[in-house]
Protein backbone atom coordinates (compact mmCIF):
# COMPACT_ATOMS: atom_id res chain seq x y z
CA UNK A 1 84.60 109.03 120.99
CA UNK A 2 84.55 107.01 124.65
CA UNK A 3 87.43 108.89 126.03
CA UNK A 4 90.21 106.68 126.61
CA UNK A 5 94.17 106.31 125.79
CA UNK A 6 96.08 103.48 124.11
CA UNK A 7 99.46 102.67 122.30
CA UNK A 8 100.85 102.29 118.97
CA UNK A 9 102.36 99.10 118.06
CA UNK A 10 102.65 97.34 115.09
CA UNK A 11 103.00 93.59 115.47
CA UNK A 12 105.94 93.34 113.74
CA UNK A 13 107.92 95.06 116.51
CA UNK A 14 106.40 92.80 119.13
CA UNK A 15 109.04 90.33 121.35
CA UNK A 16 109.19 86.73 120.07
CA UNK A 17 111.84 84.09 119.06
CA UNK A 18 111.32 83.91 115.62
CA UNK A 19 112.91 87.33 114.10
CA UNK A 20 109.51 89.26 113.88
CA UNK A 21 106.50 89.78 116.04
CA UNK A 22 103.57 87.98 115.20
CA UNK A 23 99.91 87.03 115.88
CA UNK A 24 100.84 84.61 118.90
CA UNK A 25 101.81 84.35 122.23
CA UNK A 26 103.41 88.05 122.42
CA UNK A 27 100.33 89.67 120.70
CA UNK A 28 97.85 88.14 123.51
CA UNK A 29 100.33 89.33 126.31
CA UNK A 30 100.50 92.34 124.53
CA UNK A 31 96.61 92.99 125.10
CA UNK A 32 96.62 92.33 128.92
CA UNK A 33 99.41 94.61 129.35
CA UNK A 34 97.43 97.05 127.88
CA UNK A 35 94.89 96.12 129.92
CA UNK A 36 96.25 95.99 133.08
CA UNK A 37 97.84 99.68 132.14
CA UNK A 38 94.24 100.75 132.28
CA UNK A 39 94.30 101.25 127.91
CA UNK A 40 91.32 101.05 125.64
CA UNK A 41 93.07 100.88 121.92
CA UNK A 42 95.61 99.03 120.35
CA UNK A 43 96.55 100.87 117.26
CA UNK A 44 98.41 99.16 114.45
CA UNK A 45 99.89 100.04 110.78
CA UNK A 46 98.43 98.65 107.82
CA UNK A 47 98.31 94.70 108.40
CA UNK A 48 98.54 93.59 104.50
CA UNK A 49 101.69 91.61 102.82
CA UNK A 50 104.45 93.98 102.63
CA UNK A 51 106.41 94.38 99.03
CA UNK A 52 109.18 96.98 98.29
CA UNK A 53 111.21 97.69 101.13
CA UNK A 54 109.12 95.94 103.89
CA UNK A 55 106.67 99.34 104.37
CA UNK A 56 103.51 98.27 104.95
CA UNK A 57 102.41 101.28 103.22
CA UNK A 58 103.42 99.45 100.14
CA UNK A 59 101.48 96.33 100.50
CA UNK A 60 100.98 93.67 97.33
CA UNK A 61 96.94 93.74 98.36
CA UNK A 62 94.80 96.16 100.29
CA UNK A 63 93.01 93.67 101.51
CA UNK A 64 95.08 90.24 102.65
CA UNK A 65 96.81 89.76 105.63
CA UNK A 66 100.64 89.85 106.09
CA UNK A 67 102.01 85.76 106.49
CA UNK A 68 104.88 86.74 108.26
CA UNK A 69 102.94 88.17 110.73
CA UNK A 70 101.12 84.11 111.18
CA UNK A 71 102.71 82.70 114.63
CA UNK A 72 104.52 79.52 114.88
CA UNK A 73 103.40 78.95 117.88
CA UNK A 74 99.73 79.19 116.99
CA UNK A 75 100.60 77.06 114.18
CA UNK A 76 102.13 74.54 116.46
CA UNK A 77 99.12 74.35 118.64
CA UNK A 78 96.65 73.99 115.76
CA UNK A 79 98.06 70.79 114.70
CA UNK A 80 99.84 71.99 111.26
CA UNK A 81 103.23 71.77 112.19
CA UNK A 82 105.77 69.54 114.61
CA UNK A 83 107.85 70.70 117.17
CA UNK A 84 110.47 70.19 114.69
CA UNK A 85 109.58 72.74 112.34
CA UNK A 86 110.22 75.41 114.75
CA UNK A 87 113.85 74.99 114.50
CA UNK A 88 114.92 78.40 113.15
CA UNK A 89 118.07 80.40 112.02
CA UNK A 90 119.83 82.40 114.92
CA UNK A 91 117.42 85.50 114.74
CA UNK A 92 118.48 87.94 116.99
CA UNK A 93 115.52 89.80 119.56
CA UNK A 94 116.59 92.86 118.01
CA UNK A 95 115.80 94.36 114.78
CA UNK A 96 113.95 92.34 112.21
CA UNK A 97 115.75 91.04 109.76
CA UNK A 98 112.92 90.60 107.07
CA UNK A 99 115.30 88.80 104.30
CA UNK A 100 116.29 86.27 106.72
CA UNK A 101 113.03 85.56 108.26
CA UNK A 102 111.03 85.61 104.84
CA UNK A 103 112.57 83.11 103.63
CA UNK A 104 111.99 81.37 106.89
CA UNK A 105 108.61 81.71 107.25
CA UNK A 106 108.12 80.90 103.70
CA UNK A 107 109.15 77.69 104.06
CA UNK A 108 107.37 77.04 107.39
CA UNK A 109 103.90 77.99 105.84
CA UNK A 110 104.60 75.57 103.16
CA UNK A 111 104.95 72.94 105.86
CA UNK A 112 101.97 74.52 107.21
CA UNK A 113 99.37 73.92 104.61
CA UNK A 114 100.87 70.48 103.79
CA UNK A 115 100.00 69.79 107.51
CA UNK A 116 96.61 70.84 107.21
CA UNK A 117 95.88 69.38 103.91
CA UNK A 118 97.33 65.98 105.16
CA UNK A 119 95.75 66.73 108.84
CA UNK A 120 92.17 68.52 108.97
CA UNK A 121 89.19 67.08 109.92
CA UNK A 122 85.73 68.26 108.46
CA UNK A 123 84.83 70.99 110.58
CA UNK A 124 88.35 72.67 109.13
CA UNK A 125 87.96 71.93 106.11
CA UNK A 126 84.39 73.27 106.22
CA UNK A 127 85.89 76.41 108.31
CA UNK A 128 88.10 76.79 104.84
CA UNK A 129 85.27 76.97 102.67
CA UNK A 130 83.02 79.22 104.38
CA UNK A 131 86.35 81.63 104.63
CA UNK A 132 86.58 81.38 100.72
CA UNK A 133 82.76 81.84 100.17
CA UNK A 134 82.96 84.86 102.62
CA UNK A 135 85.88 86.41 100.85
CA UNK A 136 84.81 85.26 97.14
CA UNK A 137 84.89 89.17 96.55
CA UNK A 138 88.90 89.43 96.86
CA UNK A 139 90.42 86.10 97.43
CA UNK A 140 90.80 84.37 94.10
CA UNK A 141 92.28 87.93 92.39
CA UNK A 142 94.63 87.73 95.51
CA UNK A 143 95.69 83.94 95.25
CA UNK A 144 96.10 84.29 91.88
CA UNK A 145 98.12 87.10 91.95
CA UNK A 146 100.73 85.61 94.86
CA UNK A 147 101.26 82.38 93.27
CA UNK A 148 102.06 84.30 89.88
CA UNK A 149 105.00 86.42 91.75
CA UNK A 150 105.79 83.44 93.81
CA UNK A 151 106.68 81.57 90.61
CA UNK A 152 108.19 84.81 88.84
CA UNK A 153 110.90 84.93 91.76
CA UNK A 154 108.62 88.63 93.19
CA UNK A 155 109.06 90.33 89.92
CA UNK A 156 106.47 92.72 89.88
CA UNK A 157 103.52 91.61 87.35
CA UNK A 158 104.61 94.48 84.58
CA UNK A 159 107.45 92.12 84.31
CA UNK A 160 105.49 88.60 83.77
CA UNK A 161 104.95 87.39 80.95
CA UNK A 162 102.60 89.81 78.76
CA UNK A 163 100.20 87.78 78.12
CA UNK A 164 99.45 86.61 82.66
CA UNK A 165 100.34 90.66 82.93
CA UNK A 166 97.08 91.85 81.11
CA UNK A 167 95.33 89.43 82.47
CA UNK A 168 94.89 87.21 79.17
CA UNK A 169 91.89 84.58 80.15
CA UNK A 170 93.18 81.93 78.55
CA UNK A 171 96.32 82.50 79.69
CA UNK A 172 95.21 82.69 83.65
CA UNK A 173 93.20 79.72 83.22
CA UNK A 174 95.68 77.62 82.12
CA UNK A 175 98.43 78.55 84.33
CA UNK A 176 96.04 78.64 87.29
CA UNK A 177 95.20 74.87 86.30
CA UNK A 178 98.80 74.07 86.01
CA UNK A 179 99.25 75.54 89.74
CA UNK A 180 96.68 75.11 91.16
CA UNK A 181 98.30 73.47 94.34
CA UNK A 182 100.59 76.65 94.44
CA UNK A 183 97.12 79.35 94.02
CA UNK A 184 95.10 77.29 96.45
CA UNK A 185 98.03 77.65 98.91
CA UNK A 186 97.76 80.78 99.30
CA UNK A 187 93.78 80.92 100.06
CA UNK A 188 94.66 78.80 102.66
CA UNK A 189 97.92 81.25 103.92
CA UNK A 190 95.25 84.01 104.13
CA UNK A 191 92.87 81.31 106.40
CA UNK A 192 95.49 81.04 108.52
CA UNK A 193 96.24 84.50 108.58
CA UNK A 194 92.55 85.51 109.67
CA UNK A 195 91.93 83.18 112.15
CA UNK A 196 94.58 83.89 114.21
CA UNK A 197 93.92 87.35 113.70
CA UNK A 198 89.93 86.93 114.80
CA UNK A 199 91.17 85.25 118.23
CA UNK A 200 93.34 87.91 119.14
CA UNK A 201 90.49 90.80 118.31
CA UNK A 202 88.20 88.65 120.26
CA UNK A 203 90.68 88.41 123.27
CA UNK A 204 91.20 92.33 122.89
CA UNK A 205 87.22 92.42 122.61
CA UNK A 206 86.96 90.70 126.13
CA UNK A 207 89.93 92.43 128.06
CA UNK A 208 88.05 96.16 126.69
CA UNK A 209 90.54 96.85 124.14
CA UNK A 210 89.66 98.55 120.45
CA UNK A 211 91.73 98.02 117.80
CA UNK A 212 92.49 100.67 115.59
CA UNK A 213 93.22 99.78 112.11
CA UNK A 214 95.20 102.03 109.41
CA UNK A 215 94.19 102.31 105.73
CA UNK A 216 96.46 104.38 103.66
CA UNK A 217 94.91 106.36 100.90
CA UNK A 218 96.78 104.77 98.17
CA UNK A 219 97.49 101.03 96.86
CA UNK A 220 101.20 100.16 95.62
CA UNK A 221 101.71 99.78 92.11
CA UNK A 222 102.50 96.10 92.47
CA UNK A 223 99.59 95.01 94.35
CA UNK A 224 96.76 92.08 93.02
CA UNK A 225 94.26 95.51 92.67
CA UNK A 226 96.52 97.25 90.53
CA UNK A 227 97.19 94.15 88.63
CA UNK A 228 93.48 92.80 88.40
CA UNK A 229 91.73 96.28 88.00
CA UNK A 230 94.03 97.82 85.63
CA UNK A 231 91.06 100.53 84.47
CA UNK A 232 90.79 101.92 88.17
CA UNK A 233 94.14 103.69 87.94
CA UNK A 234 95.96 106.05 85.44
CA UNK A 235 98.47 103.58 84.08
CA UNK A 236 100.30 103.56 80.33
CA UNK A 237 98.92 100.53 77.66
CA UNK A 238 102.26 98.77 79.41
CA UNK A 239 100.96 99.07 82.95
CA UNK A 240 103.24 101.81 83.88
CA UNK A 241 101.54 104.72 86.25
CA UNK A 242 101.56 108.00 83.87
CA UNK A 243 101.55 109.77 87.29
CA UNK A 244 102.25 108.93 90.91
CA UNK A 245 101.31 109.67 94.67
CA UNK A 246 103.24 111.94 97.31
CA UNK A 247 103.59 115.06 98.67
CA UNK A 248 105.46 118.23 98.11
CA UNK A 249 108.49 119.67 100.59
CA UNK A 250 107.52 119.16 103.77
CA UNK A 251 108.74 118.98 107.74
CA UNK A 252 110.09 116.28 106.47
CA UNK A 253 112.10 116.39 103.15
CA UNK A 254 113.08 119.55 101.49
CA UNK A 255 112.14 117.72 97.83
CA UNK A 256 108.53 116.37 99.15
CA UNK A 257 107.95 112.60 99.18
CA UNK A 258 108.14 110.31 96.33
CA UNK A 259 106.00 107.30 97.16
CA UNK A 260 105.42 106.12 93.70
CA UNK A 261 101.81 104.54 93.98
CA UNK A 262 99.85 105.06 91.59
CA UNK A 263 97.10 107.53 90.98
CA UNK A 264 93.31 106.30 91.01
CA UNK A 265 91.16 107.61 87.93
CA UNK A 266 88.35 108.71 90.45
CA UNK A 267 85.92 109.32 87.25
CA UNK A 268 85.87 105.27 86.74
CA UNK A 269 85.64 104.72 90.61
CA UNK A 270 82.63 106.96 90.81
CA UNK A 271 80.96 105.10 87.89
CA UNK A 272 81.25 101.82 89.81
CA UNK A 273 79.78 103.85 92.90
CA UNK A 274 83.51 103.70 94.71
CA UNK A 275 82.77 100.38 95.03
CA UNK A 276 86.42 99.47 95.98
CA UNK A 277 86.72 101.89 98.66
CA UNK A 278 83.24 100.23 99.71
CA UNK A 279 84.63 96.55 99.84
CA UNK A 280 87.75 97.88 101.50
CA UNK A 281 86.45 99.87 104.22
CA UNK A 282 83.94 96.80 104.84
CA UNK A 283 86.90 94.40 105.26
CA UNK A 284 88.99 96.36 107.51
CA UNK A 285 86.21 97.45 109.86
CA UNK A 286 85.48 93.77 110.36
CA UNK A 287 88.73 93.20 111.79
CA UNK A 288 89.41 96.81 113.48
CA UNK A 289 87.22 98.71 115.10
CA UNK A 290 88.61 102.26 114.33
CA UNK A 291 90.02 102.94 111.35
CA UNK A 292 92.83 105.75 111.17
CA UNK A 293 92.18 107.20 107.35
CA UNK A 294 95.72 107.68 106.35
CA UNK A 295 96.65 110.91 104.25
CA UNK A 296 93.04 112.49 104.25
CA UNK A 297 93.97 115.70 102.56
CA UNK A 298 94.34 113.34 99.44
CA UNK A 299 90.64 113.17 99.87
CA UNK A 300 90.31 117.06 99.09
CA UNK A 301 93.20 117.61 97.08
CA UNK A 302 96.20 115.60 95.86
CA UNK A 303 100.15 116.02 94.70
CA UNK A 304 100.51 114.66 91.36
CA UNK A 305 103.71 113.89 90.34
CA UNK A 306 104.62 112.69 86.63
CA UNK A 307 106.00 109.69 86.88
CA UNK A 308 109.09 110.42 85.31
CA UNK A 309 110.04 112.84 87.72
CA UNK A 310 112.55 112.02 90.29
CA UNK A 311 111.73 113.88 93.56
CA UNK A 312 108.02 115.37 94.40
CA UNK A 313 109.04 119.09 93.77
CA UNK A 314 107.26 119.08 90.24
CA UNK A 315 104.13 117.98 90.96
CA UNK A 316 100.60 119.88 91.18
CA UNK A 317 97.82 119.98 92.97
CA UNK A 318 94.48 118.20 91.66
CA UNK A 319 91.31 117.80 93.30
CA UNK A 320 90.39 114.85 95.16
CA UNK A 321 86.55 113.18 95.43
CA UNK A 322 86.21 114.56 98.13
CA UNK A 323 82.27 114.34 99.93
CA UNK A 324 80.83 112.44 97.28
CA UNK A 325 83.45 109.31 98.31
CA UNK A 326 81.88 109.28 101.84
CA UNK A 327 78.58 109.87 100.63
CA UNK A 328 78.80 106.22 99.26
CA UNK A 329 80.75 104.73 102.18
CA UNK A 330 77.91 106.27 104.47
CA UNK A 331 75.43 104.93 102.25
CA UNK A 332 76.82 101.10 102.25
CA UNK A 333 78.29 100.83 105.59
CA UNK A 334 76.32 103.16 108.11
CA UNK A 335 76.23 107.08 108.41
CA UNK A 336 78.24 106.56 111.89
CA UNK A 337 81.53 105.27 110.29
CA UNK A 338 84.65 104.90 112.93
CA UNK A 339 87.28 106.71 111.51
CA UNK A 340 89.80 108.77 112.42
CA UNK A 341 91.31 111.39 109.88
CA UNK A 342 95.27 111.81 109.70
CA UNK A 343 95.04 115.54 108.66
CA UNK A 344 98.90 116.27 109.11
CA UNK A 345 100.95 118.04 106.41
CA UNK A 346 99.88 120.70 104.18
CA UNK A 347 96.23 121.26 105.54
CA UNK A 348 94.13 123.32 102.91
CA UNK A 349 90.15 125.41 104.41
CA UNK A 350 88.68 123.00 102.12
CA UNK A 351 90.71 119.94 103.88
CA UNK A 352 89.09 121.17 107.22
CA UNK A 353 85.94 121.56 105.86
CA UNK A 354 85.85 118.33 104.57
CA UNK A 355 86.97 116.62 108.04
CA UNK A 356 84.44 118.80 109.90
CA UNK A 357 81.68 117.93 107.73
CA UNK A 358 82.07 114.55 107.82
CA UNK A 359 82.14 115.29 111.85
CA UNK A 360 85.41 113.52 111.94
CA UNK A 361 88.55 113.34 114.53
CA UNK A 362 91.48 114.20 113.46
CA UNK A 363 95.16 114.14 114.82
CA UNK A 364 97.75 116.81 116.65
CA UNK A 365 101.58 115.28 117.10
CA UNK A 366 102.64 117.34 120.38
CA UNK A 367 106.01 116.71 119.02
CA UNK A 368 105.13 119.31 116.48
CA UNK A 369 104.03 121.77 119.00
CA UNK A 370 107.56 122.97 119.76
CA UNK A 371 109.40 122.12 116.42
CA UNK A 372 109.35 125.80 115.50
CA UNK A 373 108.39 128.24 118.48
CA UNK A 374 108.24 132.04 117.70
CA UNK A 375 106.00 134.68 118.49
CA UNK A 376 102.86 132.33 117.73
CA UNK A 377 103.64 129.65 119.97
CA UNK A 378 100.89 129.62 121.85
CA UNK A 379 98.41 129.50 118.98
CA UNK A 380 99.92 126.30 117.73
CA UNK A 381 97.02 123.94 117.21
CA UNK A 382 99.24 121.27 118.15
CA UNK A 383 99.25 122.88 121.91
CA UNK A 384 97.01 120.81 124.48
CA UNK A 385 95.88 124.23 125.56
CA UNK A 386 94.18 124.48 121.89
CA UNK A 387 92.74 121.51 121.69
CA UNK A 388 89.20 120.27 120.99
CA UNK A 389 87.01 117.09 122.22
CA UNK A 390 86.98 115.60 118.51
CA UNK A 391 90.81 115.03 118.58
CA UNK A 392 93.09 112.12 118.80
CA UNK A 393 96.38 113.48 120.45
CA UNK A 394 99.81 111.63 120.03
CA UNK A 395 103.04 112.21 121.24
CA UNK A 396 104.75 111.60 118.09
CA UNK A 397 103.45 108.79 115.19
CA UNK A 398 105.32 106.38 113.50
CA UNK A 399 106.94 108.63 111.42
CA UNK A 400 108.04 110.26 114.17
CA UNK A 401 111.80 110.54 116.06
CA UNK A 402 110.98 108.93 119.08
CA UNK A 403 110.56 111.72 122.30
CA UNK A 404 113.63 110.66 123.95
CA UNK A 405 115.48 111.00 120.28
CA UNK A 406 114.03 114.27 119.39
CA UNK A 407 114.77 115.73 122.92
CA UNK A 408 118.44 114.97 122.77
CA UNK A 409 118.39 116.71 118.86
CA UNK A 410 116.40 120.06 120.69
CA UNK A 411 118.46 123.09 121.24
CA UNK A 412 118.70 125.04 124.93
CA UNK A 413 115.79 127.32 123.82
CA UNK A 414 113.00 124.48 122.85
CA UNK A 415 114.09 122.72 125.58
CA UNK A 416 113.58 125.57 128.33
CA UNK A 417 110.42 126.42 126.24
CA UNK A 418 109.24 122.66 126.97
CA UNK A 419 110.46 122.68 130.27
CA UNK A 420 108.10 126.19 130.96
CA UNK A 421 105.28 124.82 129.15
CA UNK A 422 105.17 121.10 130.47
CA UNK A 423 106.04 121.95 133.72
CA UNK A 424 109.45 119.51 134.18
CA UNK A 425 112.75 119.77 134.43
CA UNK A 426 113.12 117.42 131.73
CA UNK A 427 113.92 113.95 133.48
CA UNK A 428 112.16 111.56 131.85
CA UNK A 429 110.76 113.63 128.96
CA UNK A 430 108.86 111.21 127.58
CA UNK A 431 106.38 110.72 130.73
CA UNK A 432 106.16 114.31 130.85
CA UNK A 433 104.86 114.29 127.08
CA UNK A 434 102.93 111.59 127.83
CA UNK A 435 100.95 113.22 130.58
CA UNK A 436 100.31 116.02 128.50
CA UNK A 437 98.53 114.12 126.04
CA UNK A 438 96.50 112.27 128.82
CA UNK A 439 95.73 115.62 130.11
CA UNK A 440 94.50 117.01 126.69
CA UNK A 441 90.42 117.61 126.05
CA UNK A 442 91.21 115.39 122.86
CA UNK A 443 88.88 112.12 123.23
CA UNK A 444 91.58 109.96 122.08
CA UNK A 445 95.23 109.85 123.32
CA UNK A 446 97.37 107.55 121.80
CA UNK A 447 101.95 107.23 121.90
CA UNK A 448 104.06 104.86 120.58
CA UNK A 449 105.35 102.29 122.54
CA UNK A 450 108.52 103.39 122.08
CA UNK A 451 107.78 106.67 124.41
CA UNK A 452 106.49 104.36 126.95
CA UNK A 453 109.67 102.93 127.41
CA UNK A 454 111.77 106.19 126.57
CA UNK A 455 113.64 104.82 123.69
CA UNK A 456 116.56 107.01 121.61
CA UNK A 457 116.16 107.48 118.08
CA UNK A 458 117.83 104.35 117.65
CA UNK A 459 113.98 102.84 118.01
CA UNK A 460 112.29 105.15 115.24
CA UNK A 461 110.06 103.00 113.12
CA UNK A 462 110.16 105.08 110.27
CA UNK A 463 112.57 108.00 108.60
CA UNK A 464 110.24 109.47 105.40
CA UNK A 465 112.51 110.60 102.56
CA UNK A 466 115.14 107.62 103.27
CA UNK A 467 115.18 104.21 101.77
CA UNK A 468 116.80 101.85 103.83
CA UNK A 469 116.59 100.78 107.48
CA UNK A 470 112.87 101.54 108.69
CA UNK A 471 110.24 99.45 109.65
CA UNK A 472 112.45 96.77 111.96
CA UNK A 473 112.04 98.29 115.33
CA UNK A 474 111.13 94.92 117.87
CA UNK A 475 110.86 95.72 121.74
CA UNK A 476 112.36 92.87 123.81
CA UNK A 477 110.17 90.44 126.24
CA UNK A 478 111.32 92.41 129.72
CA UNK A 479 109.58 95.68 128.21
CA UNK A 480 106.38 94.92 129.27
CA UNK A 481 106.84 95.61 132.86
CA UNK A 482 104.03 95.64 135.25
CA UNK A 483 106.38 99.30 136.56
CA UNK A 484 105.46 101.09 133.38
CA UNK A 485 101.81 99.76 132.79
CA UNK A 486 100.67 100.91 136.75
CA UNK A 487 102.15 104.47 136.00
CA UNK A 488 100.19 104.38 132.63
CA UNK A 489 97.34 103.25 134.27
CA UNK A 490 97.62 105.82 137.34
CA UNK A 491 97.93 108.41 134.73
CA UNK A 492 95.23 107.61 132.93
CA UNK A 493 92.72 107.16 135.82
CA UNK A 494 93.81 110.58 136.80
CA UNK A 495 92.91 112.28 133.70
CA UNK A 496 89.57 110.47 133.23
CA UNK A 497 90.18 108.17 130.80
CA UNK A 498 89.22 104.06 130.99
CA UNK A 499 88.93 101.48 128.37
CA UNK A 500 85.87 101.00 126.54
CA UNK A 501 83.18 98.25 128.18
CA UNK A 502 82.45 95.76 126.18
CA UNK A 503 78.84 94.64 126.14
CA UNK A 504 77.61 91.90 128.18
């Protein structure tokens, strides 16, 4: 709990020519800006292969890494491709279009590992096969599983063939013999994937900046895990979830959340001594080094929905594994684990209890500090004024308007009410919510990049309750201006709060 500040970025909304920020150039620029803005943490969404609807809260595996987010450029540099195959469509440096550049960047990792395969020396290849060996626990499930929806045009695997969908031995081994070019491109797509992803947490390492990983709570229904591990998760004989994950009417929707992942069966998990959560945890911390614990109520308590049902307003509360989970994950991985708990929504005493116990941090959106003022205001525990050391403060979070968007939305009496409390006249609202979070007792601070630079709600990565049109937010090369990163780092020098040291 070093106190220190940082940002909120995913790396698909970084700057970069080819439709969707990546692990390359703009990443590593990315990390000196932060450093230069006097920022300890990078914090990032979930980093595994997106599926339905590009949210990488719905990833195919909880434990690969995305390919669209593998640079070109890196790529280039490496030796696997020619300047050639960076000849792209006319992606625009706004929005992502993930359609467009899938099928892309599909086509330029293909060209990719032929490079390699036709190009590597021995210390590669040998880099390739210690990779494997070190990831023997998840990678062949993983490769497996890709190539299959590859070749089934991304149908999900309740739709392949019955006998591939349950997992038939025979069945796998032959088809996995008949492509086995196809599976053992993939283990090589998640090589790439890594590496570049290990030099640019070594270059944050060296310029003082922590990464902050995010692991949601749930895995999607068409995911390798689901898929391979059919008897961790309350599914029909046909694969089918009997009931599903969300939440019920919130600040957000007025008919709760329907995410539609799939509900573990914690009884089998605790038989196996959680040893999923184990191997997960493991992985991510090797590549982050905070881990924001998405959904943590779930932990105590969980909304089950029935399947069948259409919205989340007919589900039920059911008790979650609460300590004995991190009992296990204290017991494998260290009693001091780095994790941040995202304790927003319906929070429950024995949610609390839970987080305190475990002596964990957990979150307060200052956006939600004024979203309904009344006669408690000041005992919101959103306020700065009620916050505690064990806290990581944001302005908003990804799911968040941005604070320029949700300040033009605010009526004359929040706004006078934020004006009073914040101590502005309401210029440049989003540097007077960021200075409030600097200001905060809360070890952590952390706001979307999108505050830094004051964006409308035009730039709001994320809308809960709507389908269509989240997760493409991109900032544009010019945003990183050495202008905002000396008043961040003024700011943050002012309030006592420096990057973390790394060790010499």
């Amino acid at each position: 709990m070093h106190r220190t500040s940082g940002i909120l970025l995913h790396p698909t909304s970084l700057p970069g020519p080819f439709g969707i920020g990546d692990l390359g150039p703009a990443a590593h620029r990315f990390v000196d800006y932060l450093a230069d803005a006097g920022q300890g943490l990078w914090q990032v969404l979930p980093l595994g292969p997106t599926g339905y609807r590009d949210s990488p809260y719905q990833c195919t595996s909880a434990l690969a890494g995305n390919p669209l987010l593998i640079s070109p450029d890196l790529l280039l540099a490496a030796g696997w491709l020619d300047p050639a195959d960076l000849e792209h469509p006319p992606f625009t440096a706004g929005p992502v279009d993930f359609g467009l550049v899938n099928a892309w960047k599909c086509d330029l990792l293909e060209r990719a590992c032929q490079g390699f395969l036709a190009r590597a020396d021995q210390g590669q290849w040998d880099a390739f096969d210690r990779f494997q060996a070190e990831h023997q626990d998840w990678l062949p499930d993983y490769a497996l599983y890709a190539a299959l929806k590859t070749e089934h045009r991304t149908r999900p695997w309740t739709d392949w063939p019955e006998p591939l969908a349950r997992r038939d031995a025979a069945a796998l081994d032959a088809w996995a013999a008949e492509y086995a070019t196809q599976v053992e491109r993939q283990r090589l797509i998640q090589f790439l994937f890594f590496g570049q992803w290990s030099a640019l947490h070594e270059h944050a390492r060296a310029r003082g900046i922590r990464l902050v990983g995010d692991m949601p709570i749930f895995v999607a229904h068409d995911s390798a895990e689901v898929w391979a591990h059919r008897d961790w998760f309350r599914l029909e004989p046909n694969g089918q979830p009997t009931v599903i994950a969300g939440v019920p009417p919130d600040y957000f929707s007025p008919t709760g959340q329907r995410w539609g992942n799939p509900l573990y069966d914690w009884d089998a998990l605790a038989a196996d001594g959680y040893g999923f959560w184990v191997q997960r945890l493991r992985r991510l911390l090797q590549v982050t080094d905070l881990v924001r614990v998405d959904h943590f109520r779930g932990f105590a308590g969980f909304w089950e929905i029935p399947a069948h049902e259409e919205t989340a307003v007919n589900g039920h509360w059911v008790t979650g594994p609460g300590q004995r989970l991190f009992d296990a994950l204290r017991a494998a991985l260290g009693s001091n684990l780095p994790l941040i708990a995202e304790d927003l929504g319906v929070i429950t005493p024995d949610v609390e209890a839970l987080r305190d116990g475990l002596e964990l941090p957990g979150m307060a959106i200052l956006q939600f500090a004024f979203d309904d003022p009344c006669e408690h205001f000041g005992h919101c525990a959103f306020l700065p004024h009620n916050h505690q050391r064990r806290l990581v403060v944001y302005t908003g979070s990804h799911d968040n308007n941005t604070i320029t968007g949700w300040w033009s939305e605010q009526d004359a009496d929040t706004r006078a009410l934020v004006c009073r409390y914040l101590n502005t006249h309401g210029e440049h609202i989003h540097w007077a919510f960021i200075r409030a979070a600097l200001s905060s007792v809360a070890a952590l601070a952390l706001f979307p990049m999108q505050d830094v630079l004051g964006s409308g709600a035009e730039a709001t990565m994320n809308r809960p309750g709507t389908a269509d049109g989240n997760w493409t937010w991109r900032m544009r090369d010019d945003d990183l201006d050495p202008d905002s990163a000396e008043r961040l780092r003024d700011l943050s020098r002012l309030f006592g709060r420096s990057p973390h040291v790394p060790p010499t």
